[in-house]
PDB file of N, CA and C in Angstrom:
ATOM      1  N   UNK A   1     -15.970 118.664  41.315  1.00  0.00           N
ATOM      2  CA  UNK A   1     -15.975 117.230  41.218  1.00  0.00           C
ATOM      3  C   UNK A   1     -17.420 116.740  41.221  1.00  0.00           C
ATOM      4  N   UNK A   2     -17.945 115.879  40.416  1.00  0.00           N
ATOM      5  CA  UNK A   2     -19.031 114.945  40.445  1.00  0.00           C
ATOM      6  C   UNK A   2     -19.542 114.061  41.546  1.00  0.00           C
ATOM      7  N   UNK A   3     -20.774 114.585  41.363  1.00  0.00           N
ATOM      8  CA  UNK A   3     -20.690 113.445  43.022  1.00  0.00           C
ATOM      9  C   UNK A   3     -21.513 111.979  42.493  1.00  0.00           C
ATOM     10  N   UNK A   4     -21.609 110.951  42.846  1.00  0.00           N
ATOM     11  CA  UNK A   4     -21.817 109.707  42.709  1.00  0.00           C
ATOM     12  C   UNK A   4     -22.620 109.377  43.771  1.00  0.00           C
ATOM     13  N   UNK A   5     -23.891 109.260  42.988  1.00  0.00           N
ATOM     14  CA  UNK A   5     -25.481 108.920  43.982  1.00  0.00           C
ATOM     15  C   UNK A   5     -25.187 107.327  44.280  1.00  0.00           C
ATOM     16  N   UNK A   6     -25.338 107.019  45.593  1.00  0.00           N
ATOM     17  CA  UNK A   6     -25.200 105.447  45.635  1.00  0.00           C
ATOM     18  C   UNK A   6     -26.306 104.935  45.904  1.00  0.00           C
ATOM     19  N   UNK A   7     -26.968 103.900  45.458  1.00  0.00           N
ATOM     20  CA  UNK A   7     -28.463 103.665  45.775  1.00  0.00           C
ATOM     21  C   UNK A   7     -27.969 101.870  46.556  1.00  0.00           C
ATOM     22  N   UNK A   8     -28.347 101.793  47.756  1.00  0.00           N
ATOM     23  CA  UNK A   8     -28.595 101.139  48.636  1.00  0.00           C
ATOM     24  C   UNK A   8     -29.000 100.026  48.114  1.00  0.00           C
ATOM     25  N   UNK A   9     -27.824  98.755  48.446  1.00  0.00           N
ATOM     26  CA  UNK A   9     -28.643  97.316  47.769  1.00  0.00           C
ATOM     27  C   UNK A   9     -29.742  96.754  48.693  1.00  0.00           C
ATOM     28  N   UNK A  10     -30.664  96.406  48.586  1.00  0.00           N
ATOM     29  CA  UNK A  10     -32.141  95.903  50.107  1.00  0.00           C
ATOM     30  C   UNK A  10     -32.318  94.551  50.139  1.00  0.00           C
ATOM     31  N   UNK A  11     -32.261  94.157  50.697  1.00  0.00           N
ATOM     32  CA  UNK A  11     -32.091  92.273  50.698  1.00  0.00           C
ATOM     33  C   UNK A  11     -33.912  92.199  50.973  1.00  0.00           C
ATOM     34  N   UNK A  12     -34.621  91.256  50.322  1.00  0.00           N
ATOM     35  CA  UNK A  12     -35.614  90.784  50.456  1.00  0.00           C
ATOM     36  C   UNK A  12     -35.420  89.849  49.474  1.00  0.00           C
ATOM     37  N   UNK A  13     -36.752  89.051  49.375  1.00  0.00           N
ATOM     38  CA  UNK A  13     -37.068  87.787  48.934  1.00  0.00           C
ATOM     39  C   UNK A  13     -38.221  88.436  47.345  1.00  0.00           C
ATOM     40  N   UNK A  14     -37.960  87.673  46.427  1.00  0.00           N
ATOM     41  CA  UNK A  14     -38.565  87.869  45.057  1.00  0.00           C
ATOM     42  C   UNK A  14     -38.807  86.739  44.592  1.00  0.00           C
ATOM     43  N   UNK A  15     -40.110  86.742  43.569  1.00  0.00           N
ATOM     44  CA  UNK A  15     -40.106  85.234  42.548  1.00  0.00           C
ATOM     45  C   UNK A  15     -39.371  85.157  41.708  1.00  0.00           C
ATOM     46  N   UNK A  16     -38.289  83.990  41.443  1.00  0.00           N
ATOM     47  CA  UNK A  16     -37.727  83.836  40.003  1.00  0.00           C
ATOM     48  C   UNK A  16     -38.324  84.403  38.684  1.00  0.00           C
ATOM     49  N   UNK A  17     -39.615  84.462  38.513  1.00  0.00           N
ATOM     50  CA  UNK A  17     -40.729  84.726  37.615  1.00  0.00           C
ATOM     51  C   UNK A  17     -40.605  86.390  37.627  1.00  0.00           C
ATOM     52  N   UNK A  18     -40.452  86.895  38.637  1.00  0.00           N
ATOM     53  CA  UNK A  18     -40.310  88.649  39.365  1.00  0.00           C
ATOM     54  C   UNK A  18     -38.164  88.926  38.325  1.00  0.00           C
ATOM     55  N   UNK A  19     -37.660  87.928  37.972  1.00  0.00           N
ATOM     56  CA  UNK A  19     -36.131  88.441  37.749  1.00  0.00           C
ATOM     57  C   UNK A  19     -36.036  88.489  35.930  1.00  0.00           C
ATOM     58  N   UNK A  20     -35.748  89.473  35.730  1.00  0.00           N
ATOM     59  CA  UNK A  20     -35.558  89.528  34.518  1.00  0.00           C
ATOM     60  C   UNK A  20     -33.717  89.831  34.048  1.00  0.00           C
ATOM     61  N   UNK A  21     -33.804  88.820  32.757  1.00  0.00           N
ATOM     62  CA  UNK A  21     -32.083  88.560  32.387  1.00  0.00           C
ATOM     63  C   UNK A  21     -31.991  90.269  31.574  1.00  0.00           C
ATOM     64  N   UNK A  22     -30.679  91.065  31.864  1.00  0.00           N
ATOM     65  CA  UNK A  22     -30.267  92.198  31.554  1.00  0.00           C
ATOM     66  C   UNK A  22     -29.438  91.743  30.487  1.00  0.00           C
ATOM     67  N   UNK A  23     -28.828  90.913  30.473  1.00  0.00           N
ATOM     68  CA  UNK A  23     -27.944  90.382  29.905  1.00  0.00           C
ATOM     69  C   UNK A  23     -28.718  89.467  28.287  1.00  0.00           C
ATOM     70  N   UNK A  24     -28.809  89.033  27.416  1.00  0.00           N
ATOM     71  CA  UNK A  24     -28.954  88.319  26.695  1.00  0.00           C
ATOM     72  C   UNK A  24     -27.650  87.288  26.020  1.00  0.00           C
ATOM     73  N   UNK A  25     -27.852  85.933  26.483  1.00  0.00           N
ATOM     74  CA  UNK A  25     -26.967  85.280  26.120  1.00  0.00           C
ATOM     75  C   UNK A  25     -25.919  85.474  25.691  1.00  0.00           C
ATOM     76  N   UNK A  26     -24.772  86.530  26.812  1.00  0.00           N
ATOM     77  CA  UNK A  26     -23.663  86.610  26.716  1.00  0.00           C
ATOM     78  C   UNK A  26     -22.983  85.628  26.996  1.00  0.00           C
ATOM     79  N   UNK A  27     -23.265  84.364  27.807  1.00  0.00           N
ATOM     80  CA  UNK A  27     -22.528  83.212  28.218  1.00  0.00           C
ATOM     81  C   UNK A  27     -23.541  82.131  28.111  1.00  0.00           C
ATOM     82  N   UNK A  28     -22.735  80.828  27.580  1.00  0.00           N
ATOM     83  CA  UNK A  28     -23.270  79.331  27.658  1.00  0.00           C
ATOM     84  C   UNK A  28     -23.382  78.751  28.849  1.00  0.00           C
ATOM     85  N   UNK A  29     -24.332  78.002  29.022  1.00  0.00           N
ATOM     86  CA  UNK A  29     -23.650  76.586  29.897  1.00  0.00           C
ATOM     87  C   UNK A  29     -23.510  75.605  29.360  1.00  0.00           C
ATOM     88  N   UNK A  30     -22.667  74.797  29.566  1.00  0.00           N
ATOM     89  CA  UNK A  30     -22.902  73.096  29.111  1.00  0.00           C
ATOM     90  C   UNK A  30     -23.415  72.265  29.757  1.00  0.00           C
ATOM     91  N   UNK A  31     -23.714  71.368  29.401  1.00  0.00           N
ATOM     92  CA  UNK A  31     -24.305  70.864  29.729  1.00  0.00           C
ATOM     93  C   UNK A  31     -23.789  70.077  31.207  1.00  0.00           C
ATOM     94  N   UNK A  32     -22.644  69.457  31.278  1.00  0.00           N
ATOM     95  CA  UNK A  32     -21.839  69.205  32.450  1.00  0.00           C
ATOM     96  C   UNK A  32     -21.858  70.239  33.259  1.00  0.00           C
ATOM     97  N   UNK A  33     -21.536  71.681  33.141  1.00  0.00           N
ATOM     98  CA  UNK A  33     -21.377  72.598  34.055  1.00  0.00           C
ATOM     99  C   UNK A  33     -23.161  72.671  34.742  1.00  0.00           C
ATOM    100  N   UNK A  34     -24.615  72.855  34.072  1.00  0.00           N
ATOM    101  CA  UNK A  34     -25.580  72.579  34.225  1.00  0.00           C
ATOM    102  C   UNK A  34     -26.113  71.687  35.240  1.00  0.00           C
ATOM    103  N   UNK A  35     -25.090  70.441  35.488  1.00  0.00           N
ATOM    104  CA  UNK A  35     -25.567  69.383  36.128  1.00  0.00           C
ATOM    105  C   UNK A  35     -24.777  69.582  37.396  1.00  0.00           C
ATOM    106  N   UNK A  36     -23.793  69.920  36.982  1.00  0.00           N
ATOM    107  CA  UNK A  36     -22.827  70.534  38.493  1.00  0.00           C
ATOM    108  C   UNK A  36     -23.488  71.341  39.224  1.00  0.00           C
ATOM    109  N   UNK A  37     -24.112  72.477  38.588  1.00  0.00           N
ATOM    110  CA  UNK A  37     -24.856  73.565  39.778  1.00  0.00           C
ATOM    111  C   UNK A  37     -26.109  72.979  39.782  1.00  0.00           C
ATOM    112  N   UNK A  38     -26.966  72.081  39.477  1.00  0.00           N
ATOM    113  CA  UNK A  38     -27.804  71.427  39.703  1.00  0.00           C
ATOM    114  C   UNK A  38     -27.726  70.661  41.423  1.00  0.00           C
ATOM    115  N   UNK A  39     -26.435  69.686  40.876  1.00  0.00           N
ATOM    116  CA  UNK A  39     -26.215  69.193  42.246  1.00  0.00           C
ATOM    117  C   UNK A  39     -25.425  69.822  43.300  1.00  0.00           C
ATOM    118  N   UNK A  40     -25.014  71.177  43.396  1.00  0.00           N
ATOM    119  CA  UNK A  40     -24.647  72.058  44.002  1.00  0.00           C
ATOM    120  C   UNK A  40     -26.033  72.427  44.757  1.00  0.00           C
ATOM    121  N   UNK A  41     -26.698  72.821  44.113  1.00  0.00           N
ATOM    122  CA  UNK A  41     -28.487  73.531  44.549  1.00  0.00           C
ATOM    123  C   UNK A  41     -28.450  72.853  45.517  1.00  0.00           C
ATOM    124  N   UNK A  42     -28.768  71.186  44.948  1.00  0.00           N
ATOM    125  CA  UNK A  42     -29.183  70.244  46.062  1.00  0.00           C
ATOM    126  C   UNK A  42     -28.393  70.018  47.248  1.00  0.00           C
ATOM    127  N   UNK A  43     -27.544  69.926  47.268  1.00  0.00           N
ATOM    128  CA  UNK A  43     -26.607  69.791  48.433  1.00  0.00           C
ATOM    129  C   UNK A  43     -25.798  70.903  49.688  1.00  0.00           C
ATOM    130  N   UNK A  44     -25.914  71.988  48.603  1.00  0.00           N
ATOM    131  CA  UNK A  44     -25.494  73.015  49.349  1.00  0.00           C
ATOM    132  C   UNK A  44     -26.848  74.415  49.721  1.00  0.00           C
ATOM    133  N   UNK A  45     -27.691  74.483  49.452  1.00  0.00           N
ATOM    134  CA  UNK A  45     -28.534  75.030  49.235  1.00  0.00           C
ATOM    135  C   UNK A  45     -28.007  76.523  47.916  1.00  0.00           C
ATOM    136  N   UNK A  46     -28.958  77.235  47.866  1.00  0.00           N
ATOM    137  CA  UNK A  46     -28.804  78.425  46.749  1.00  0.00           C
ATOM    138  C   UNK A  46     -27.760  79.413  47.681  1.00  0.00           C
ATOM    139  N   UNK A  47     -26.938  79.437  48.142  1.00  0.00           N
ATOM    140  CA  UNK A  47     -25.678  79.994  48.378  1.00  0.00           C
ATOM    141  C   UNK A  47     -25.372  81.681  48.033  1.00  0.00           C
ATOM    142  N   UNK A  48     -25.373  81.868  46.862  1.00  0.00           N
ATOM    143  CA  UNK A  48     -24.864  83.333  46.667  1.00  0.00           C
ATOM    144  C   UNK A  48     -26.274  84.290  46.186  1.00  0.00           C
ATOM    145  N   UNK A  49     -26.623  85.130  46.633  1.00  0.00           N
ATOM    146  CA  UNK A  49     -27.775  85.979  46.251  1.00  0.00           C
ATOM    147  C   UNK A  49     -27.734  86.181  44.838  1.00  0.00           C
ATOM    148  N   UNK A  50     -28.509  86.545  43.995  1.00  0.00           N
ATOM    149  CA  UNK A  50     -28.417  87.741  43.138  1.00  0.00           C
ATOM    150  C   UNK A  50     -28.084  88.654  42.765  1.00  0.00           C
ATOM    151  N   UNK A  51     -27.726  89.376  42.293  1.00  0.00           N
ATOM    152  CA  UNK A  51     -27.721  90.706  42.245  1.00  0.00           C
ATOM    153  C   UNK A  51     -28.228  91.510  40.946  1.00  0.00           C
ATOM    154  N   UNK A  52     -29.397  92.193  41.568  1.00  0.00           N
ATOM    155  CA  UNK A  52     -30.458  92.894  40.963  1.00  0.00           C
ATOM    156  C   UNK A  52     -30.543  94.438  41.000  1.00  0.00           C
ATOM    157  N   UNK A  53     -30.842  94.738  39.304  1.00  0.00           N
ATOM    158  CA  UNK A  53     -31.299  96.531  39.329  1.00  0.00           C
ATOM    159  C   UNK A  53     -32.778  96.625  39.679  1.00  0.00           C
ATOM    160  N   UNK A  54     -32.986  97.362  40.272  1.00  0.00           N
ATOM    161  CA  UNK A  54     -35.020  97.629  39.261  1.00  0.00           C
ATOM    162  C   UNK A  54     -34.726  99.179  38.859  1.00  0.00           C
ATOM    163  N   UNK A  55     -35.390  99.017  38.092  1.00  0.00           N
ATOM    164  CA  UNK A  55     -35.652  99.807  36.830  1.00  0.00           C
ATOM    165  C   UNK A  55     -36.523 100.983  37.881  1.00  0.00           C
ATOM    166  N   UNK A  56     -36.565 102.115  36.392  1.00  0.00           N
ATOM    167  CA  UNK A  56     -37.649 103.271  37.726  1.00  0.00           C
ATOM    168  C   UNK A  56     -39.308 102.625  37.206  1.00  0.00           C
ATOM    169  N   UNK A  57     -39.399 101.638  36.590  1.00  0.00           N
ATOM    170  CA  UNK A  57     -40.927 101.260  36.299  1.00  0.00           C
ATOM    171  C   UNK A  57     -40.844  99.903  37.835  1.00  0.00           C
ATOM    172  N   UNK A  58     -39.673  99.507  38.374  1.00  0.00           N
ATOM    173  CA  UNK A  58     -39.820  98.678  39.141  1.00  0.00           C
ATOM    174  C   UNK A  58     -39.694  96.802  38.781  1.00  0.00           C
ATOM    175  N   UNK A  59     -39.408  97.047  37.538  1.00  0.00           N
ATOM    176  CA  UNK A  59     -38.866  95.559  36.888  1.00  0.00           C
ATOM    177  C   UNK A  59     -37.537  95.425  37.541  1.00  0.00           C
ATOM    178  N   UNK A  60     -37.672  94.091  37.812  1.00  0.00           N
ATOM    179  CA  UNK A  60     -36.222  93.460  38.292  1.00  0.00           C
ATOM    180  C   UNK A  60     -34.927  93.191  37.396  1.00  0.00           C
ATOM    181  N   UNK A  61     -34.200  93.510  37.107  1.00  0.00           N
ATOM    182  CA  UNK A  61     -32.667  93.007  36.284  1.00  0.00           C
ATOM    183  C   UNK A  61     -32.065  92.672  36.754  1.00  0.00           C
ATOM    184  N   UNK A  62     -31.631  91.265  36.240  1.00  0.00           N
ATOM    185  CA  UNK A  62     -30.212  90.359  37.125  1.00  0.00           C
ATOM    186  C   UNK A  62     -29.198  91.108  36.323  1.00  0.00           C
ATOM    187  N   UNK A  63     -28.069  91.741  37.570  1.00  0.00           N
ATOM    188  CA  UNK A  63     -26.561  92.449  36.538  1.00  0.00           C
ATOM    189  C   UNK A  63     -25.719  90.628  37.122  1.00  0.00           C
ATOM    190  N   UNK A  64     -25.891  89.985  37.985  1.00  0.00           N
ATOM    191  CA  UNK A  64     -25.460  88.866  38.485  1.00  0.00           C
ATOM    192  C   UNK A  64     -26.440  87.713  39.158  1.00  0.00           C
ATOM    193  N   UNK A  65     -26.069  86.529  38.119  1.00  0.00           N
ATOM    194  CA  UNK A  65     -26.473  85.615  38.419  1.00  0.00           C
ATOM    195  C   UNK A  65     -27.405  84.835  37.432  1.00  0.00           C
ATOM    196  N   UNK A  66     -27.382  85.290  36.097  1.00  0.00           N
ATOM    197  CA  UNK A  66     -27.938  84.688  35.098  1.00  0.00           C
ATOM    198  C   UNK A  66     -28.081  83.331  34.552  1.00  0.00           C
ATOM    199  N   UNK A  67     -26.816  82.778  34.964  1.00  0.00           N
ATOM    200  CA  UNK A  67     -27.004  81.385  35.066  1.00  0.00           C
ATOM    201  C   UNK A  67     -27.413  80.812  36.201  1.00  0.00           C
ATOM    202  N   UNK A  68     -27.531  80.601  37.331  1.00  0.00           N
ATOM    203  CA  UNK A  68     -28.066  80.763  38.749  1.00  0.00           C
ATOM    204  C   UNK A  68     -29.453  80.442  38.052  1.00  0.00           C
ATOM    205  N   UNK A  69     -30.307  81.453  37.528  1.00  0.00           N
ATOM    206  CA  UNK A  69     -32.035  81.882  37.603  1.00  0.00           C
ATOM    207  C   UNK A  69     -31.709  80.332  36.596  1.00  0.00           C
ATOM    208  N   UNK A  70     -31.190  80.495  35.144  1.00  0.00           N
ATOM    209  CA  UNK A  70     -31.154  79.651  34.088  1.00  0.00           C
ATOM    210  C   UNK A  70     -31.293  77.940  34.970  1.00  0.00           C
ATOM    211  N   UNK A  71     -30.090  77.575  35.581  1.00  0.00           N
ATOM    212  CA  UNK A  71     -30.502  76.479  36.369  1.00  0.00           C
ATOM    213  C   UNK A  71     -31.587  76.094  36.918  1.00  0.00           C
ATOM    214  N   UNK A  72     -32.331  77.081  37.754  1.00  0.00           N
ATOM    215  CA  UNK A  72     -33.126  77.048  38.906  1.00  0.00           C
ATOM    216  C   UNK A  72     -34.512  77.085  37.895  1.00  0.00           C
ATOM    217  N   UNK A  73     -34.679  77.466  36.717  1.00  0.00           N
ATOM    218  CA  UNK A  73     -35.867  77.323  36.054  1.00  0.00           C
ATOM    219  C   UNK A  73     -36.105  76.430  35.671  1.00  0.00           C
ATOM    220  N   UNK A  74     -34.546  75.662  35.023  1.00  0.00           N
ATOM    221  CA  UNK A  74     -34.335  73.874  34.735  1.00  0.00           C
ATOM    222  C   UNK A  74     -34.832  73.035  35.587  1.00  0.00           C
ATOM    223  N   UNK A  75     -34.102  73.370  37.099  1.00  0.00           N
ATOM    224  CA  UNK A  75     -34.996  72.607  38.065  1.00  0.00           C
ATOM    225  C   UNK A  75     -36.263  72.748  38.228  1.00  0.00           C
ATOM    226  N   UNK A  76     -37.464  73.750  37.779  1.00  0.00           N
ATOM    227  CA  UNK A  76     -38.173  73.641  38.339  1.00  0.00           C
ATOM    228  C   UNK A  76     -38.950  73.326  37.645  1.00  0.00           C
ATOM    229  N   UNK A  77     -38.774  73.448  36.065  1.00  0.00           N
ATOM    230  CA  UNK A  77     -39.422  72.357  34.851  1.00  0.00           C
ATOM    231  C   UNK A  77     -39.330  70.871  35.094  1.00  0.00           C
ATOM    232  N   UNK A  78     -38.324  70.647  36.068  1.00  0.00           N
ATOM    233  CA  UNK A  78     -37.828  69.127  36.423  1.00  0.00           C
ATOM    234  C   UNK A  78     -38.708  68.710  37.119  1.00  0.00           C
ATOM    235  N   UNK A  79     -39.660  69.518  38.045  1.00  0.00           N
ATOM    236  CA  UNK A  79     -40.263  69.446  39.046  1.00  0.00           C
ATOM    237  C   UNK A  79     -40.118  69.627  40.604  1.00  0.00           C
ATOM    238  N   UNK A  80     -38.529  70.548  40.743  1.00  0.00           N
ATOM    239  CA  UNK A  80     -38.189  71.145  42.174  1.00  0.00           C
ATOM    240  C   UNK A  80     -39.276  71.994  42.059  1.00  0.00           C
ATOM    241  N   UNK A  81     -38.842  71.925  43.489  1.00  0.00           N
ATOM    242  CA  UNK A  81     -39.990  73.037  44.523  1.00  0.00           C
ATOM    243  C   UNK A  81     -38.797  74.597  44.636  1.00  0.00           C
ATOM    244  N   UNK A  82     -39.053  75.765  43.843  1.00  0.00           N
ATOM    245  CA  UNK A  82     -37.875  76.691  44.031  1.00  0.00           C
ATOM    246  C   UNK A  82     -38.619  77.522  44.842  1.00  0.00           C
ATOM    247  N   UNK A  83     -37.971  77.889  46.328  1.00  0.00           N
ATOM    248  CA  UNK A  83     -38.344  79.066  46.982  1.00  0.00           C
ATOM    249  C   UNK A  83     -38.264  80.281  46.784  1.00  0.00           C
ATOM    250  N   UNK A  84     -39.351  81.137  47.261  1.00  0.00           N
ATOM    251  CA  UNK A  84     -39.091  82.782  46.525  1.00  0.00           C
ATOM    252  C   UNK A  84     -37.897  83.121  47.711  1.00  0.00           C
ATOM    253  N   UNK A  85     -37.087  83.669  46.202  1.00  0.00           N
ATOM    254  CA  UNK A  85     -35.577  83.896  46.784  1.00  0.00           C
ATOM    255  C   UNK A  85     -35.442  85.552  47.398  1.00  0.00           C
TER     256      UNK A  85
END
């Protein structure tokens, strides 16, 4: 039988700028849904982590949360203040 290496997820803090999309525009937002997690951000704070590969060069890949980063870059072109997550 095969054995299955499990590599340990590590919780720390990264720059949005540090997350790179794995994904390429497999999913939309609209613009309504956009404004919803907008005012979600604000009210509830950033809620669900990420979830990130790194690569063996050490680049970050979002496998979850691509729209998450997508929002949070909106906001911060808006002029939020986004904390390293």
């Amino acid at each position: 039988m095969s054995k299955i290496n499990l590599k340990i997820i590590k919780d720390g803090k990264i720059k949005l700028s540090e997350l790179f999309n794995l994904q390429k525009n497999l999913k939309t937002l609209s613009i309504g849904a956009l404004d919803k997690l907008k005012k979600n951000f604000i009210k509830n704070g950033f809620l669900v982590p990420f979830c990130v590969w790194t690569d063996d060069s050490g680049k970050n890949y979002i496998v979850d949360g691509h729209q998450r980063k997508f929002v949070l870059e909106e906001m911060e072109i808006e002029g939020a203040t986004i904390p390293i997550i």
